[in-house]
N, C-alpha and C. Protein backbone atom coordinates (compact mmCIF):
# COMPACT_ATOMS: atom_id res chain seq x y z
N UNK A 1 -41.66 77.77 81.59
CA UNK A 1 -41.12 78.00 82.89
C UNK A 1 -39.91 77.10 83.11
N UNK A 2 -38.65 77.68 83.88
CA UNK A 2 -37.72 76.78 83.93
C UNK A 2 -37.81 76.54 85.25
N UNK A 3 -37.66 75.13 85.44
CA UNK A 3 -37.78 74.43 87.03
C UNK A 3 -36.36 74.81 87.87
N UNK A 4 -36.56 75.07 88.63
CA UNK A 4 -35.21 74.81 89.76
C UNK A 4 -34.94 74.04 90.08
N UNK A 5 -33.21 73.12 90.15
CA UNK A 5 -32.86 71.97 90.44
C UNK A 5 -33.06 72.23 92.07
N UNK A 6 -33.15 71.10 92.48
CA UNK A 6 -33.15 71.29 94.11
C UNK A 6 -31.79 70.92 94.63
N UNK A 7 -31.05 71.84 95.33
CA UNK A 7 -30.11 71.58 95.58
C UNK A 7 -29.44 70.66 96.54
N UNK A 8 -28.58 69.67 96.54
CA UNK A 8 -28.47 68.55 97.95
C UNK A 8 -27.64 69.56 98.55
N UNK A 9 -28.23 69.42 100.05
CA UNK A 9 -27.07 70.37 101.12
C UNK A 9 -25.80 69.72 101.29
N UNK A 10 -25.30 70.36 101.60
CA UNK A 10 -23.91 69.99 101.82
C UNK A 10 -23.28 70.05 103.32
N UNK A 11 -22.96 68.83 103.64
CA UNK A 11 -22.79 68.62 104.91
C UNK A 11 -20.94 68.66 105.61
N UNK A 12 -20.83 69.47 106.56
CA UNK A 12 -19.73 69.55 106.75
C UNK A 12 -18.85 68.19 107.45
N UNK A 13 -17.73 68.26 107.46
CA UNK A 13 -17.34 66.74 107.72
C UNK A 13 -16.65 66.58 108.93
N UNK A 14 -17.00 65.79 109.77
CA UNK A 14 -16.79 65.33 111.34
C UNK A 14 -15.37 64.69 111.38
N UNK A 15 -14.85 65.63 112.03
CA UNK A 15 -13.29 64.79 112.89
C UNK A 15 -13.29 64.89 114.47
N UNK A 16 -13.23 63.13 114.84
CA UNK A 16 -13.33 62.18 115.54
C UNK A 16 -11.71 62.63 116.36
N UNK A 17 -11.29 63.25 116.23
CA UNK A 17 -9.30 63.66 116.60
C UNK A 17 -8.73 64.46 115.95
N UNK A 18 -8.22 65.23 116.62
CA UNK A 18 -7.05 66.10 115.88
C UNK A 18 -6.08 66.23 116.62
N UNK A 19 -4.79 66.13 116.59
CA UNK A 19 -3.53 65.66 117.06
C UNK A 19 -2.68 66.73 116.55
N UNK A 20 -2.13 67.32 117.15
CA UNK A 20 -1.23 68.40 116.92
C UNK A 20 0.30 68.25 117.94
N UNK A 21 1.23 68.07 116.90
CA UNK A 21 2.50 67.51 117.65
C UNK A 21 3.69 68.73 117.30
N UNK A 22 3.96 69.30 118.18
CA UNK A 22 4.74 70.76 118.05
C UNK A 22 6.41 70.30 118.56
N UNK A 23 7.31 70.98 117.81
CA UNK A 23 8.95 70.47 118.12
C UNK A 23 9.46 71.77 118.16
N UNK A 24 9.85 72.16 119.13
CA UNK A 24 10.76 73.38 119.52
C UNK A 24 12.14 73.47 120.09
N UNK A 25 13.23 74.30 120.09
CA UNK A 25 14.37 74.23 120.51
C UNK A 25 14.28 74.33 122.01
N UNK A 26 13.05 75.58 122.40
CA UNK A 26 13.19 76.13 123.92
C UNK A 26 11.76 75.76 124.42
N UNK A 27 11.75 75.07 125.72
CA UNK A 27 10.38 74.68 126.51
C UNK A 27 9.61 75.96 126.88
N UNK A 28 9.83 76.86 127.03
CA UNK A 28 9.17 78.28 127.52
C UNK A 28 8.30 78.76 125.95
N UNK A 29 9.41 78.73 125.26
CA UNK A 29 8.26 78.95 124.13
C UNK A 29 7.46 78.29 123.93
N UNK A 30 7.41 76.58 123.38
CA UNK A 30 6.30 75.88 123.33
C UNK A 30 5.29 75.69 124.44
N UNK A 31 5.65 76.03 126.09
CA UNK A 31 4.58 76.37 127.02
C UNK A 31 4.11 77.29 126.55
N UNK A 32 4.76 78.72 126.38
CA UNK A 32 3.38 79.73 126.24
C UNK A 32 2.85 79.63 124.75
N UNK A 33 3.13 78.66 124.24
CA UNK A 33 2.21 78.34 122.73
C UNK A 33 0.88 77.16 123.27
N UNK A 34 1.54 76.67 123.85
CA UNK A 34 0.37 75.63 125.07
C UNK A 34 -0.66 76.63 125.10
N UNK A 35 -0.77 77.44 126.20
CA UNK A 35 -1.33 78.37 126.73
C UNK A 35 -2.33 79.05 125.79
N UNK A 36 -1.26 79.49 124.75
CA UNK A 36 -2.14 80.11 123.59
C UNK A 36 -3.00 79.31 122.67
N UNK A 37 -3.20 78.04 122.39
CA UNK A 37 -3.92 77.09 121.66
C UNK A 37 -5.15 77.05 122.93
N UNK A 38 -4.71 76.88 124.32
CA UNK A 38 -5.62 76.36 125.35
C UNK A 38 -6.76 77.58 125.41
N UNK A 39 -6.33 78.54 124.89
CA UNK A 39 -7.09 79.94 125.24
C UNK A 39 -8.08 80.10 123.79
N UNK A 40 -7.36 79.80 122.74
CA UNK A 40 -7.97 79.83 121.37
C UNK A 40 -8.90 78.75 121.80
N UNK A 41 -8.80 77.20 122.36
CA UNK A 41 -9.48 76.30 122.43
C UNK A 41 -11.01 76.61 123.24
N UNK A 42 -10.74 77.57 124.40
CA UNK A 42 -11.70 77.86 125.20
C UNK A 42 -12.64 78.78 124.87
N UNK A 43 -11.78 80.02 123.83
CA UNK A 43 -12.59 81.12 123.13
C UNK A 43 -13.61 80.23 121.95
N UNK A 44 -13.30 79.51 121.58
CA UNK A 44 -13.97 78.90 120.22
C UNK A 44 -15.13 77.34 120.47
N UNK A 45 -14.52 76.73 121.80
CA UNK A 45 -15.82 76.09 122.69
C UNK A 45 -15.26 74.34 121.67
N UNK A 46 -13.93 74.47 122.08
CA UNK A 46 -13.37 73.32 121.24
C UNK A 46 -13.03 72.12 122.65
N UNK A 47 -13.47 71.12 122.61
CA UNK A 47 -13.10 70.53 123.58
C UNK A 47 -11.75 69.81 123.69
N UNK A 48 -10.73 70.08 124.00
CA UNK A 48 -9.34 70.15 124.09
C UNK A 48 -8.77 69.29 125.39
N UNK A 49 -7.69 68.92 125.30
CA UNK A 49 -6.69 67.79 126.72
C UNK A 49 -5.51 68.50 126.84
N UNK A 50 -5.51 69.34 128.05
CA UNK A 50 -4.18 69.54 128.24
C UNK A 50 -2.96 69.28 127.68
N UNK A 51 -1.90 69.76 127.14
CA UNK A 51 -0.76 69.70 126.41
C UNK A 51 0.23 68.91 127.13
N UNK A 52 0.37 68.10 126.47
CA UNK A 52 1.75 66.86 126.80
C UNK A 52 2.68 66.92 126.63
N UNK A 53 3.91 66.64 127.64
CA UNK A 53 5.26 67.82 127.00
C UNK A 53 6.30 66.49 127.45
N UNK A 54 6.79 65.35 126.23
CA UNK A 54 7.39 64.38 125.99
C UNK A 54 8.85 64.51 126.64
N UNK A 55 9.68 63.52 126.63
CA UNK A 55 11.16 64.11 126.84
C UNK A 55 11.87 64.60 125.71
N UNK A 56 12.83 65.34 126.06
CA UNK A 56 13.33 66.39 125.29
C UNK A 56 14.50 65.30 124.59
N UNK A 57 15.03 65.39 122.93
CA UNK A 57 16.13 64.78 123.10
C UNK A 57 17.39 66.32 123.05
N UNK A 58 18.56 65.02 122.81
CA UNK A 58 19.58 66.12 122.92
C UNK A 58 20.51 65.06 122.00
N UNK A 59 21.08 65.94 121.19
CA UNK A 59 21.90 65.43 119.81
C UNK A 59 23.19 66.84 120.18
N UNK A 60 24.30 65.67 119.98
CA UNK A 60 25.62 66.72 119.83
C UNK A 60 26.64 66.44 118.75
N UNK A 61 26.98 67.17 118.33
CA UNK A 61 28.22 67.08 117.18
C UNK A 61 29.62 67.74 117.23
N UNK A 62 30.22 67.08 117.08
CA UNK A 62 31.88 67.78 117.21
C UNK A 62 32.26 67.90 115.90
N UNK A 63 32.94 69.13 115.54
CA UNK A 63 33.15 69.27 114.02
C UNK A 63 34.65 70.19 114.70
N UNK A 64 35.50 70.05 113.32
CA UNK A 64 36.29 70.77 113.28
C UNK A 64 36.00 72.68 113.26
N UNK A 65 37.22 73.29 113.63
CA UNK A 65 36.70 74.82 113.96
C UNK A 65 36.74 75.33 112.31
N UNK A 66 37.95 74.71 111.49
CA UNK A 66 38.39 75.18 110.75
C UNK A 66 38.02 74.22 109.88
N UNK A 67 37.49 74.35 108.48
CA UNK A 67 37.15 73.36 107.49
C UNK A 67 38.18 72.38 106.11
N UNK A 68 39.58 73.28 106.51
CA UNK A 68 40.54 72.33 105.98
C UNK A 68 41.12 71.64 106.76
N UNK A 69 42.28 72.06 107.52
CA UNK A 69 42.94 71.36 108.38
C UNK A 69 43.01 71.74 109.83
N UNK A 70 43.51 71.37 110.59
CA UNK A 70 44.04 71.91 111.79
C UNK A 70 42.80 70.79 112.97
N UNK A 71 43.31 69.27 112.82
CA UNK A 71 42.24 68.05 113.60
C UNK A 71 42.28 68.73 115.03
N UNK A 72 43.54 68.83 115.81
CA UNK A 72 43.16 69.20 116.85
C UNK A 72 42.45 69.85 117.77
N UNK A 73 42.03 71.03 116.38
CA UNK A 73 40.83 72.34 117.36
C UNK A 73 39.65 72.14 116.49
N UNK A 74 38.54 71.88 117.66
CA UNK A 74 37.31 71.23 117.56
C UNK A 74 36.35 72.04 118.48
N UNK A 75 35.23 72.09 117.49
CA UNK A 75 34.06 72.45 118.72
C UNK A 75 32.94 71.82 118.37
N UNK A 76 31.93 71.93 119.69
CA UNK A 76 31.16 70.74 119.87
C UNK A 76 29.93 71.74 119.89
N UNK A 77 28.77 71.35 119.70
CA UNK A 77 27.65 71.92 119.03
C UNK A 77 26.46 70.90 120.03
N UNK A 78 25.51 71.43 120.55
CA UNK A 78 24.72 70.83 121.22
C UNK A 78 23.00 71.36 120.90
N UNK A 79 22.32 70.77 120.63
CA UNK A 79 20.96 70.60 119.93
C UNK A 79 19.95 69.69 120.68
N UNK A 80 18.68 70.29 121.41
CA UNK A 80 17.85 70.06 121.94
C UNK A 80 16.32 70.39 121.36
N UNK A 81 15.47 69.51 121.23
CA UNK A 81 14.14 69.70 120.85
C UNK A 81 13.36 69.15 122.38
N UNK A 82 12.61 70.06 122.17
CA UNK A 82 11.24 69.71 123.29
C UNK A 82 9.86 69.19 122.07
N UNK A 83 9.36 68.01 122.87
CA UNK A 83 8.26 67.59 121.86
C UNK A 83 6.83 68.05 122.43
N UNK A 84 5.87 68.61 122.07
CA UNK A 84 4.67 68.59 122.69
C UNK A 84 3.22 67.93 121.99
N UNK A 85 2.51 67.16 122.55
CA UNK A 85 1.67 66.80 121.61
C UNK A 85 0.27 67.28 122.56
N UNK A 86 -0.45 68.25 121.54
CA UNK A 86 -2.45 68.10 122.25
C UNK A 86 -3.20 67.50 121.34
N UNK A 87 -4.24 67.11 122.20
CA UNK A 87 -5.56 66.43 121.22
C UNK A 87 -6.79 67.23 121.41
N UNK A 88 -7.67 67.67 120.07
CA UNK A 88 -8.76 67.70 120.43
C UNK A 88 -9.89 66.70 119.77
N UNK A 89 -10.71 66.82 120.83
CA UNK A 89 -12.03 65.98 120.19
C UNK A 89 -13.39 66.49 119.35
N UNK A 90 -13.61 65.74 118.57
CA UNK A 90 -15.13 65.84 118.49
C UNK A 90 -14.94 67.30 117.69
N UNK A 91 -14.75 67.71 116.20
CA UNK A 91 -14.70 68.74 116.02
C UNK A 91 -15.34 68.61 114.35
N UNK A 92 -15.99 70.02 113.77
CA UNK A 92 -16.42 70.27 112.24
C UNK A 92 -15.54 70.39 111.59
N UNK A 93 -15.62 70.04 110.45
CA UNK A 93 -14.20 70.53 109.83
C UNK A 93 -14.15 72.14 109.38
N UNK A 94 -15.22 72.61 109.30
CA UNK A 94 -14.86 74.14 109.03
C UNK A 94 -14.36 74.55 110.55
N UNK A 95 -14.61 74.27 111.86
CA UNK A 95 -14.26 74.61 112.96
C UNK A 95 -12.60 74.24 112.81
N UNK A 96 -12.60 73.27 112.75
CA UNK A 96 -10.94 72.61 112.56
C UNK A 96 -10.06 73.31 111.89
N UNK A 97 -10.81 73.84 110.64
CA UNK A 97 -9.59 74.92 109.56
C UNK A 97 -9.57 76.32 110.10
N UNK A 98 -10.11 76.53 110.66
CA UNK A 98 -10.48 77.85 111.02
C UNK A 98 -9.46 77.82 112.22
N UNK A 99 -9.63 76.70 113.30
CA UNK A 99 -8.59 76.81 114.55
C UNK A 99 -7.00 76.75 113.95
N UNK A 100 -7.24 75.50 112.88
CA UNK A 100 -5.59 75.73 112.92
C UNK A 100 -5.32 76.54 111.22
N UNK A 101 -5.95 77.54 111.13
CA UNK A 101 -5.52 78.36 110.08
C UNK A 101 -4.62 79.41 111.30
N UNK A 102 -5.49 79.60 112.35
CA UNK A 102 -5.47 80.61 112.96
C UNK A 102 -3.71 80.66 114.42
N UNK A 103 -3.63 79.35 114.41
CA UNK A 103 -2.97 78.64 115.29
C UNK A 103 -1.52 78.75 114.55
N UNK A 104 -1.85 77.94 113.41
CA UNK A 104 -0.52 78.00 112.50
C UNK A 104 0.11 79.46 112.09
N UNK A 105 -1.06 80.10 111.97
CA UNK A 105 -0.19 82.00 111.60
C UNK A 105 0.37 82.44 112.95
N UNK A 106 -0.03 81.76 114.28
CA UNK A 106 0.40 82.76 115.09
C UNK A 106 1.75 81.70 115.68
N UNK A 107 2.07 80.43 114.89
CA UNK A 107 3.03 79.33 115.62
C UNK A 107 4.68 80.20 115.56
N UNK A 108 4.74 80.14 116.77
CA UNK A 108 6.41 81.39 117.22
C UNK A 108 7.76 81.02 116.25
N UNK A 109 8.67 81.62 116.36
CA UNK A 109 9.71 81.22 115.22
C UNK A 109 10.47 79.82 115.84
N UNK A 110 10.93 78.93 115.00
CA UNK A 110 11.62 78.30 115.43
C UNK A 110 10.87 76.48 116.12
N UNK A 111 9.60 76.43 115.68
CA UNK A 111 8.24 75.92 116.14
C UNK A 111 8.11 74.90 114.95
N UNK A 112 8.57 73.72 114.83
CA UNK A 112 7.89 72.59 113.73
C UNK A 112 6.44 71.97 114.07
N UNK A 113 5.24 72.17 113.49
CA UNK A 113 4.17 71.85 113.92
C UNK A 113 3.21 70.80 112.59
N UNK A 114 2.92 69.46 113.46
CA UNK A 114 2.99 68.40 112.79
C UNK A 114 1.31 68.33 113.00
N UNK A 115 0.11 68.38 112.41
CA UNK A 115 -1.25 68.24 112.41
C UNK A 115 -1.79 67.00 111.87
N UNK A 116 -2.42 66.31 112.90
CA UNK A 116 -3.04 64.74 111.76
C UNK A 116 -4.30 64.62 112.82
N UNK A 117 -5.29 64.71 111.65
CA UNK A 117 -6.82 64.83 111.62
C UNK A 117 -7.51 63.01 111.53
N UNK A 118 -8.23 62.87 112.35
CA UNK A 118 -9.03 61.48 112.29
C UNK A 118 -10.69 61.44 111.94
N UNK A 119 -10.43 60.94 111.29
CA UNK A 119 -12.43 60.93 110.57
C UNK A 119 -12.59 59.71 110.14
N UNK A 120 -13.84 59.30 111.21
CA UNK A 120 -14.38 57.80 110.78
C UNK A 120 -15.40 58.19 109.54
N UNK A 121 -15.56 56.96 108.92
CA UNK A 121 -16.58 57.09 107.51
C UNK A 121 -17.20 55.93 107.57
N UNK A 122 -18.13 56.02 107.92
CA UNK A 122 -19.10 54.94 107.87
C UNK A 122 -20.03 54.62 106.63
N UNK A 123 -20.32 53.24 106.37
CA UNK A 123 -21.24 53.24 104.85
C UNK A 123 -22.65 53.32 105.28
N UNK A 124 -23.32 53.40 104.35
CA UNK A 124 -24.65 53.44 104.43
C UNK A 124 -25.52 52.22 105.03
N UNK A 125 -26.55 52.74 105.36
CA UNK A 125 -27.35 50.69 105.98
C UNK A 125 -27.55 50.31 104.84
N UNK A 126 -27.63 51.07 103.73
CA UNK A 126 -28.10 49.81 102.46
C UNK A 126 -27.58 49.37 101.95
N UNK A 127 -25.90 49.48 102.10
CA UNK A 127 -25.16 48.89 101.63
C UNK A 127 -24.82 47.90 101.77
N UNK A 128 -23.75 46.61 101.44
CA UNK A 128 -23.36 45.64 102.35
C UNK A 128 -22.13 45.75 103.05
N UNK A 129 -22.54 45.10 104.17
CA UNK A 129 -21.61 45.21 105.03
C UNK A 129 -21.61 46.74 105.70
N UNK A 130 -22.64 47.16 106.27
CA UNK A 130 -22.82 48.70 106.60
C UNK A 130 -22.13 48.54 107.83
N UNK A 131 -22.05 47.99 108.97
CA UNK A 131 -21.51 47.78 110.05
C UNK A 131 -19.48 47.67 110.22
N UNK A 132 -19.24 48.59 108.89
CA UNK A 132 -17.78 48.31 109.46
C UNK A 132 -17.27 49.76 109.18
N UNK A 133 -16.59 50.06 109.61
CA UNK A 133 -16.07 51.76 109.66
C UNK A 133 -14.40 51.84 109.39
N UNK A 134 -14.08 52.80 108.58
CA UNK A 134 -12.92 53.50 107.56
C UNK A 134 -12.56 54.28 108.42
N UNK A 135 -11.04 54.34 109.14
CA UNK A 135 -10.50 55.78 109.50
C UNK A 135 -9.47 56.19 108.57
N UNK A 136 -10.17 57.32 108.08
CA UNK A 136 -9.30 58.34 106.99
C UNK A 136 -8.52 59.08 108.05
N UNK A 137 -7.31 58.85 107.84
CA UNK A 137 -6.31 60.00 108.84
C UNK A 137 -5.78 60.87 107.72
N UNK A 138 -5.26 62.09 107.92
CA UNK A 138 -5.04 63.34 107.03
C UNK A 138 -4.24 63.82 107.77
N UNK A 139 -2.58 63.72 107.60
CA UNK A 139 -2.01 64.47 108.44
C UNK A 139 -1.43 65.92 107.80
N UNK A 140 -1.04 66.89 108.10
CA UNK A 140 -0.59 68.22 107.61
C UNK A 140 0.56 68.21 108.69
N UNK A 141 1.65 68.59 107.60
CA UNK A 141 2.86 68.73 108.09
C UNK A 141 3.90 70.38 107.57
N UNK A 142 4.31 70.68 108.55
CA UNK A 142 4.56 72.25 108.49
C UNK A 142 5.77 72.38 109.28
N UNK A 143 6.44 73.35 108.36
CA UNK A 143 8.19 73.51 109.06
C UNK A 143 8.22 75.02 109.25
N UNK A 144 7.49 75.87 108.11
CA UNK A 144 7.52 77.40 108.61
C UNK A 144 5.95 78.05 108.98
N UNK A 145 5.59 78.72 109.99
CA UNK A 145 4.17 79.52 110.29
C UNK A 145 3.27 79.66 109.23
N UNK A 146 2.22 78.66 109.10
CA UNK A 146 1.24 79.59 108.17
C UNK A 146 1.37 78.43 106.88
N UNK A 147 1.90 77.88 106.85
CA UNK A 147 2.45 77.25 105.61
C UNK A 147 2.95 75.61 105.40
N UNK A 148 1.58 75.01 104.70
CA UNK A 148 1.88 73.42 104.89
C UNK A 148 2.41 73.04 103.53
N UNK A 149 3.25 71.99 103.73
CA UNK A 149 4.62 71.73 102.46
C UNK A 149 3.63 70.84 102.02
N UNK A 150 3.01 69.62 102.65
CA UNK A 150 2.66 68.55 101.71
C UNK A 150 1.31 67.73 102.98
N UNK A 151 0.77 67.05 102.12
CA UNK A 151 -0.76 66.09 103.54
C UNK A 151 -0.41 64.64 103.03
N UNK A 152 -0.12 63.46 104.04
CA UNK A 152 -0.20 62.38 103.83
C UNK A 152 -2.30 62.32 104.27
N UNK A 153 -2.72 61.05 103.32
CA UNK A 153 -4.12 60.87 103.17
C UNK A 153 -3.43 59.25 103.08
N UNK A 154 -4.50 58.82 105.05
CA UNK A 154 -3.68 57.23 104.73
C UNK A 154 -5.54 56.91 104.67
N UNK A 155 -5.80 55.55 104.71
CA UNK A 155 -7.58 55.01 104.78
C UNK A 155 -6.87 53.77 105.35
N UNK A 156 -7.56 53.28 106.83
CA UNK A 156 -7.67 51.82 107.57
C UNK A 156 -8.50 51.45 107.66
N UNK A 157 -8.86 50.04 107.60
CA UNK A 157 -9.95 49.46 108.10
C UNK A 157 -10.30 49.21 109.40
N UNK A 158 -11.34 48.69 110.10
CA UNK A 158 -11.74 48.42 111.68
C UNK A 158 -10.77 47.35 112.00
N UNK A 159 -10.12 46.76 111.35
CA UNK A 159 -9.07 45.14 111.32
C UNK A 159 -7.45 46.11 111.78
N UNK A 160 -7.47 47.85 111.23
CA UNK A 160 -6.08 48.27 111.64
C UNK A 160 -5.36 48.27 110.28
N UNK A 161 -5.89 47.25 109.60
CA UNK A 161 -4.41 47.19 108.10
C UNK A 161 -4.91 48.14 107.56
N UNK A 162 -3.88 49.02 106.77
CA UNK A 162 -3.77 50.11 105.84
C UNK A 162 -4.19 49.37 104.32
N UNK A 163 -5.66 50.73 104.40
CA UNK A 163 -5.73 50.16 102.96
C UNK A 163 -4.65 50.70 101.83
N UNK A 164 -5.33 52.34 101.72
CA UNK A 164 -4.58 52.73 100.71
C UNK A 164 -3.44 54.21 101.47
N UNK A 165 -2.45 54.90 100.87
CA UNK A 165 -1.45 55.77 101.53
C UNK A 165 -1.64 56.54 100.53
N UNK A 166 -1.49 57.98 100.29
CA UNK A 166 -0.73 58.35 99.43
C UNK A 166 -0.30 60.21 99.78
N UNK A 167 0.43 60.72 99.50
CA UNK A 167 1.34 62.07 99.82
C UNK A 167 0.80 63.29 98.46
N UNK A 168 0.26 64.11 98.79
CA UNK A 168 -0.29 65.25 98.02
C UNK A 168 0.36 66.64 99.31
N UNK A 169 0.60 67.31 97.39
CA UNK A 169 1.48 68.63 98.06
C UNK A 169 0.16 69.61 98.23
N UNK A 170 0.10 70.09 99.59
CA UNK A 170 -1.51 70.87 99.61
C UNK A 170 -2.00 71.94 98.97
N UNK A 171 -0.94 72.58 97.79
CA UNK A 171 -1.60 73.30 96.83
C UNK A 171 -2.65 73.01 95.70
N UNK A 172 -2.17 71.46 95.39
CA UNK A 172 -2.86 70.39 94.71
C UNK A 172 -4.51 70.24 95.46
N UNK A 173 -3.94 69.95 96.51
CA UNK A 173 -5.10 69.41 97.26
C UNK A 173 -6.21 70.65 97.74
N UNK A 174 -5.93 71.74 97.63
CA UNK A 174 -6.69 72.95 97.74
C UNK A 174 -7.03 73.09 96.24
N UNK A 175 -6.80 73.70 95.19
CA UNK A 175 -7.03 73.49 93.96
C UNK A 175 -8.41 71.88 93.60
N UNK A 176 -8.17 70.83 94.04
CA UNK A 176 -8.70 69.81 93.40
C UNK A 176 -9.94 69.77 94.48
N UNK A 177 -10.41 69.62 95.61
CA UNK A 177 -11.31 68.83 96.69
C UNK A 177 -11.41 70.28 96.83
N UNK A 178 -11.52 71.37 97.11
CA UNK A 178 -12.05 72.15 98.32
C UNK A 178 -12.98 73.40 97.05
């Protein structure tokens, strides 16, 4: 007779924060993207903080009209971002991929959306020193809908100093951990 291994369950992993920081040209769009996360947040029973809407900057440039000569005729170019940042709390991580799989496909054109995840890790009591706690932050960073370029993976201690940093492109990181 062959025995069956018993399998250890597998436990999904708790984030303590999720921080989602959105950069847009026009405030009307990133409001009704507000709106639309706040509505995904309420359909899915995610406990969410109202959307924070930073000051806007404004960057201008004067360039020539013409790219060889002619200094005198100039035009000036004006560039505005609106910043918005929400938090949610207390979330699974399959709940978490699932919101912002779903969030990121529907993020409007023109929308830079910056994601960084917080998860405490606590050691075991039998270990030593069980009483001190690790925040692994995981941020995901994204310039077009649907599509993350690269994840900084930083680890701090309860003291604040950074243990270790390091930058994985998330095809890697899907391929290797998941």
């Amino acid at each position: 007779m062959c025995k069956k291994k018993e399998e250890e369950p597998v436990y999904d992993r708790l984030i303590w924060k999720l921080e989602v920081y959105c950069e847009g040209h026009e405030k009307s769009v990133l409001e009704s993207y507000a709106r639309f996360i706040a509505m995904t947040c309420a359909h899915l029973g995610i406990n969410a903080q109202p959307a924070q809407f930073g000051t806007p900057t404004h960057e201008r440039l004067t360039l020539l009209k013409s790219i060889h000569i002619h200094g005198k005729h100039r035009v000036q170019y004006e560039m505005q971002t609106y910043p918005m940042t929400l938090t949610l709390h207390h979330l699974t991580g399959s709940t978490a991929d699932t919101f912002l799989e779903y969030t990121q496909r529907m993020c409007p054109e023109g929308v830079a959306m910056r994601v960084t995840e917080v998860t405490t890790l606590t050691r075991s009591p039998h270990s030593p020193g069980h009483h001190t706690h690790h925040i692994i932050t995981l941020t995901r960073s994204s310039h077009s809908p649907g599509h993350h370029t690269h994840q900084v993976i930083t680890l701090t201690g309860n003291d604040g100093q950074l243990r270790w940093k390091f930058r994985v492109p998330c095809q890697i990181l899907k391929q290797k951990f998941r």
